[in-house]
N, C-alpha and C. Protein backbone atom coordinates (compact mmCIF):
# COMPACT_ATOMS: atom_id res chain seq x y z
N UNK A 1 -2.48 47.41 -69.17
CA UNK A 1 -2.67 48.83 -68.97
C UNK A 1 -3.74 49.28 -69.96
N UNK A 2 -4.64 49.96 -69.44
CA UNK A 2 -5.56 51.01 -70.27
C UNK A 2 -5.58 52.58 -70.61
N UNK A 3 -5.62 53.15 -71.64
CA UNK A 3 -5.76 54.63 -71.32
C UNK A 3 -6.00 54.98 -72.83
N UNK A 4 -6.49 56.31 -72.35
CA UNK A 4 -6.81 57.21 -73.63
C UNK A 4 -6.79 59.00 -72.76
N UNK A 5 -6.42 59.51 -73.30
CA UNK A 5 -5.87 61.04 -73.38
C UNK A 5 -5.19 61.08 -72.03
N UNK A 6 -6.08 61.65 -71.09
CA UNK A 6 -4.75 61.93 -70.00
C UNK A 6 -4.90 60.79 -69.32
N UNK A 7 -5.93 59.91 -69.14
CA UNK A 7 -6.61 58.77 -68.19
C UNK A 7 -6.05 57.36 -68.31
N UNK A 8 -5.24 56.67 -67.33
CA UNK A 8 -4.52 55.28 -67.23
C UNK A 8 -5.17 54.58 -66.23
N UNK A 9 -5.29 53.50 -66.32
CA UNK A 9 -5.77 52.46 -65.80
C UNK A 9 -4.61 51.15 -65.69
N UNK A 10 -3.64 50.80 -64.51
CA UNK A 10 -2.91 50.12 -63.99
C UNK A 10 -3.97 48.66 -63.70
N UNK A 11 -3.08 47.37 -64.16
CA UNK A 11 -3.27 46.30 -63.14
C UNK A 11 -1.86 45.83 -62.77
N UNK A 12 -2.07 45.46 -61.19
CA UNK A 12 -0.71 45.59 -60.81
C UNK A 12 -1.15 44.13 -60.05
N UNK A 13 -0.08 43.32 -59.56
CA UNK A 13 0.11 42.21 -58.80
C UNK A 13 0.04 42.92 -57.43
N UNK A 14 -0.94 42.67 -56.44
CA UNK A 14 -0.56 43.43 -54.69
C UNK A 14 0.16 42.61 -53.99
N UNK A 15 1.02 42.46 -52.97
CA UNK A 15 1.21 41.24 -52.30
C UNK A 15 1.47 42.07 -51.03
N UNK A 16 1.00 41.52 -50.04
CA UNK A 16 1.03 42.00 -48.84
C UNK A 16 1.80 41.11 -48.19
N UNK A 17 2.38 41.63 -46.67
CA UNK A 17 3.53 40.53 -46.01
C UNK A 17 3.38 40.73 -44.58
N UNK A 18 3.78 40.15 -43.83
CA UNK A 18 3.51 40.33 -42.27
C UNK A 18 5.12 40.85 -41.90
N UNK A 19 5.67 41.23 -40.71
CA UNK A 19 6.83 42.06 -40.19
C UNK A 19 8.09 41.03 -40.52
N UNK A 20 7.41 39.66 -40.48
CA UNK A 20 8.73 38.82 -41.31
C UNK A 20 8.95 38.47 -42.76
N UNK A 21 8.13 38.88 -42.95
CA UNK A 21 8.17 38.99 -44.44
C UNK A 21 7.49 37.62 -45.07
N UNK A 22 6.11 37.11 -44.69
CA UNK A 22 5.81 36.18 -45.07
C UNK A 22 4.44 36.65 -45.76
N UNK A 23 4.05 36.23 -46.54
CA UNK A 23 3.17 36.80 -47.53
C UNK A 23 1.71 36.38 -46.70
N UNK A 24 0.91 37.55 -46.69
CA UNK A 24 -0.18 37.05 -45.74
C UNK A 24 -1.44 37.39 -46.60
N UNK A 25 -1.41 38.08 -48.12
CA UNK A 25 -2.45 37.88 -48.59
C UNK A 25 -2.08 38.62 -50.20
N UNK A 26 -2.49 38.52 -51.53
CA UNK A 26 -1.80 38.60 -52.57
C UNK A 26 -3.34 38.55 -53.49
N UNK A 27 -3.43 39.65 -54.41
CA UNK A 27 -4.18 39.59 -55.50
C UNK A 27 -4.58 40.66 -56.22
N UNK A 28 -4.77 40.88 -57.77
CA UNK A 28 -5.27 41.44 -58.81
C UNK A 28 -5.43 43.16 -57.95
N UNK A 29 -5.46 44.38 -58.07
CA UNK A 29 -5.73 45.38 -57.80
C UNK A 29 -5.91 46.09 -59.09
N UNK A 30 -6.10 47.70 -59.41
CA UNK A 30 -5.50 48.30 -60.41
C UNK A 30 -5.66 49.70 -59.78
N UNK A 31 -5.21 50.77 -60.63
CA UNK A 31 -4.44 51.75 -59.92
C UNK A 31 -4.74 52.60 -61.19
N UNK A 32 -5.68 53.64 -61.21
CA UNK A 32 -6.61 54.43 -62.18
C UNK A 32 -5.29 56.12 -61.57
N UNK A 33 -5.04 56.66 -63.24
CA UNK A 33 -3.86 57.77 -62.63
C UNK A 33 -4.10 58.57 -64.14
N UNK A 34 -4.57 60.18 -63.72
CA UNK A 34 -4.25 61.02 -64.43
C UNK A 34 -3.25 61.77 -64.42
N UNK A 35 -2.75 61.95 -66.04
CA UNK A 35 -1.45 62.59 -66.27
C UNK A 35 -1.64 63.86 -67.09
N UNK A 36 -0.70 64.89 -66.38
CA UNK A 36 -1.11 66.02 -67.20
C UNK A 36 0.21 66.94 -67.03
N UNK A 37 0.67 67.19 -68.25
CA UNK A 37 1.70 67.93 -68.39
C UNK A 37 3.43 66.74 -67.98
N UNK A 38 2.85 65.86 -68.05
CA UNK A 38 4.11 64.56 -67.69
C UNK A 38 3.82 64.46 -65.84
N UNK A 39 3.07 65.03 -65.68
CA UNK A 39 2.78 64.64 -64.12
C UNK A 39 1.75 63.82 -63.97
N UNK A 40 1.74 62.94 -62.49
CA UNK A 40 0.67 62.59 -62.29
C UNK A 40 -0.13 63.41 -61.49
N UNK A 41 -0.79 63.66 -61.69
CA UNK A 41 -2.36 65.03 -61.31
C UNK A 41 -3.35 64.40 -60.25
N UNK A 42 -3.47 62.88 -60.56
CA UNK A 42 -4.58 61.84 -59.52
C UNK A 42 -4.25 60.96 -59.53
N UNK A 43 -4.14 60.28 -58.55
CA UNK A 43 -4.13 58.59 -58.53
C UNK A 43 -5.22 57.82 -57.81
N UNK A 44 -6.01 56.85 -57.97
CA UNK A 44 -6.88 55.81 -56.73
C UNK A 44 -6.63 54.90 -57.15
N UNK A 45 -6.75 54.11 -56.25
CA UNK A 45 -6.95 52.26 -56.47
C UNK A 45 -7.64 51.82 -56.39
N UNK A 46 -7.65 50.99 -56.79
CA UNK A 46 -9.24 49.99 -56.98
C UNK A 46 -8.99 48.56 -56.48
N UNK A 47 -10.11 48.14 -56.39
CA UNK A 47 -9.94 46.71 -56.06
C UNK A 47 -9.99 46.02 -57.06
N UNK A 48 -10.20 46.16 -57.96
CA UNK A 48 -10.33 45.42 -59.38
C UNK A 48 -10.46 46.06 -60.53
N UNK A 49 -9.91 45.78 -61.71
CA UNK A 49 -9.50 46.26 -62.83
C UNK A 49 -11.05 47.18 -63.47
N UNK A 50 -12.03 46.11 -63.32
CA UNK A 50 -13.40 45.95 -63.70
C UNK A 50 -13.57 47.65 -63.04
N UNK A 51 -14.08 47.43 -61.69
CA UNK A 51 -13.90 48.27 -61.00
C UNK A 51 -13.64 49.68 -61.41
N UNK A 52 -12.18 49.85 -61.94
CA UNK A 52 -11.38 51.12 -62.00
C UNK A 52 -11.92 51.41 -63.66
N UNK A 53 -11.93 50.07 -64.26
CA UNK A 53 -12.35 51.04 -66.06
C UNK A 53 -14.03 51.73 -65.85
N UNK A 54 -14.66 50.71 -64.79
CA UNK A 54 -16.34 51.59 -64.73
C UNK A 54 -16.32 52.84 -63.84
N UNK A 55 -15.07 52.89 -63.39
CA UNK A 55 -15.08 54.55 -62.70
C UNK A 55 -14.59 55.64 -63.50
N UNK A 56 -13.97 55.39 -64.66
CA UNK A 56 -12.71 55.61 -65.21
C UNK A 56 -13.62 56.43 -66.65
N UNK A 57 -14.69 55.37 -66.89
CA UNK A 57 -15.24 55.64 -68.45
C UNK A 57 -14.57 54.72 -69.38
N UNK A 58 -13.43 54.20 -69.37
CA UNK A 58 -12.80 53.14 -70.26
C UNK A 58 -12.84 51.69 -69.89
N UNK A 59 -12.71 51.00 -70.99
CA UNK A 59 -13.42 50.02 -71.19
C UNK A 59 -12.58 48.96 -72.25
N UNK A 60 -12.41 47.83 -72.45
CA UNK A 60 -11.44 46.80 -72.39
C UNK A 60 -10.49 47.18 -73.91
N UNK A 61 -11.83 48.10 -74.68
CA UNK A 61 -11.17 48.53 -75.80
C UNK A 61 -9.75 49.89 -76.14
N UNK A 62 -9.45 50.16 -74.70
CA UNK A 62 -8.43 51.03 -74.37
C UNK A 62 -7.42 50.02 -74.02
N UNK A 63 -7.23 48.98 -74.39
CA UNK A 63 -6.23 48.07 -73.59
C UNK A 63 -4.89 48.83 -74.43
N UNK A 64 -3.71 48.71 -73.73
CA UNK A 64 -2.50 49.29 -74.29
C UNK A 64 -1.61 48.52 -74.13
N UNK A 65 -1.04 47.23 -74.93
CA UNK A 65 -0.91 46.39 -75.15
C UNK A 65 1.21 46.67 -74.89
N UNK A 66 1.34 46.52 -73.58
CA UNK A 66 2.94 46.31 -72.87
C UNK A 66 3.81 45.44 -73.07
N UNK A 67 4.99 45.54 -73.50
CA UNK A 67 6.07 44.71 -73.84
C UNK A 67 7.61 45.00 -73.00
N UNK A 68 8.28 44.22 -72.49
CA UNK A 68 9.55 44.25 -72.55
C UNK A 68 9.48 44.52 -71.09
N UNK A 69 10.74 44.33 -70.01
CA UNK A 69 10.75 44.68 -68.36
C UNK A 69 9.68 45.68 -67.55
């Protein structure tokens, strides 16, 4: 995860599945989300992490370093 003031930057695992539930295609996304007032205000996705910090303005040095479930 990335962020600084209201601005987050998600990388999330995608996995996509067909109607039986068999995985038909799976990879890297991230998910750029402003928060304001404890809400989320915007969300987009991106296709890649890269991607979402050069839309974003942040950059690898916002990393926010996640622990625990």
């Amino acid at each position: 995860m990335f962020g600084r003031g209201e601005t987050i930057v998600v990388e999330q695992r995608a996995v996509w599945r067909d109607a039986d539930g068999n995985i038909t295609s799976e990879r890297e996304i991230a998910t750029f989300f402003v928060v304001r007032d404890g809400k989320v205000a915007r969300l987009v996705r991106y296709d890649s992490v890269e991607e979402a910090l050069q839309a974003t303005a942040l950059d690898k040095g916002d990393l926010i370093e996640v622990t625990g479930p």
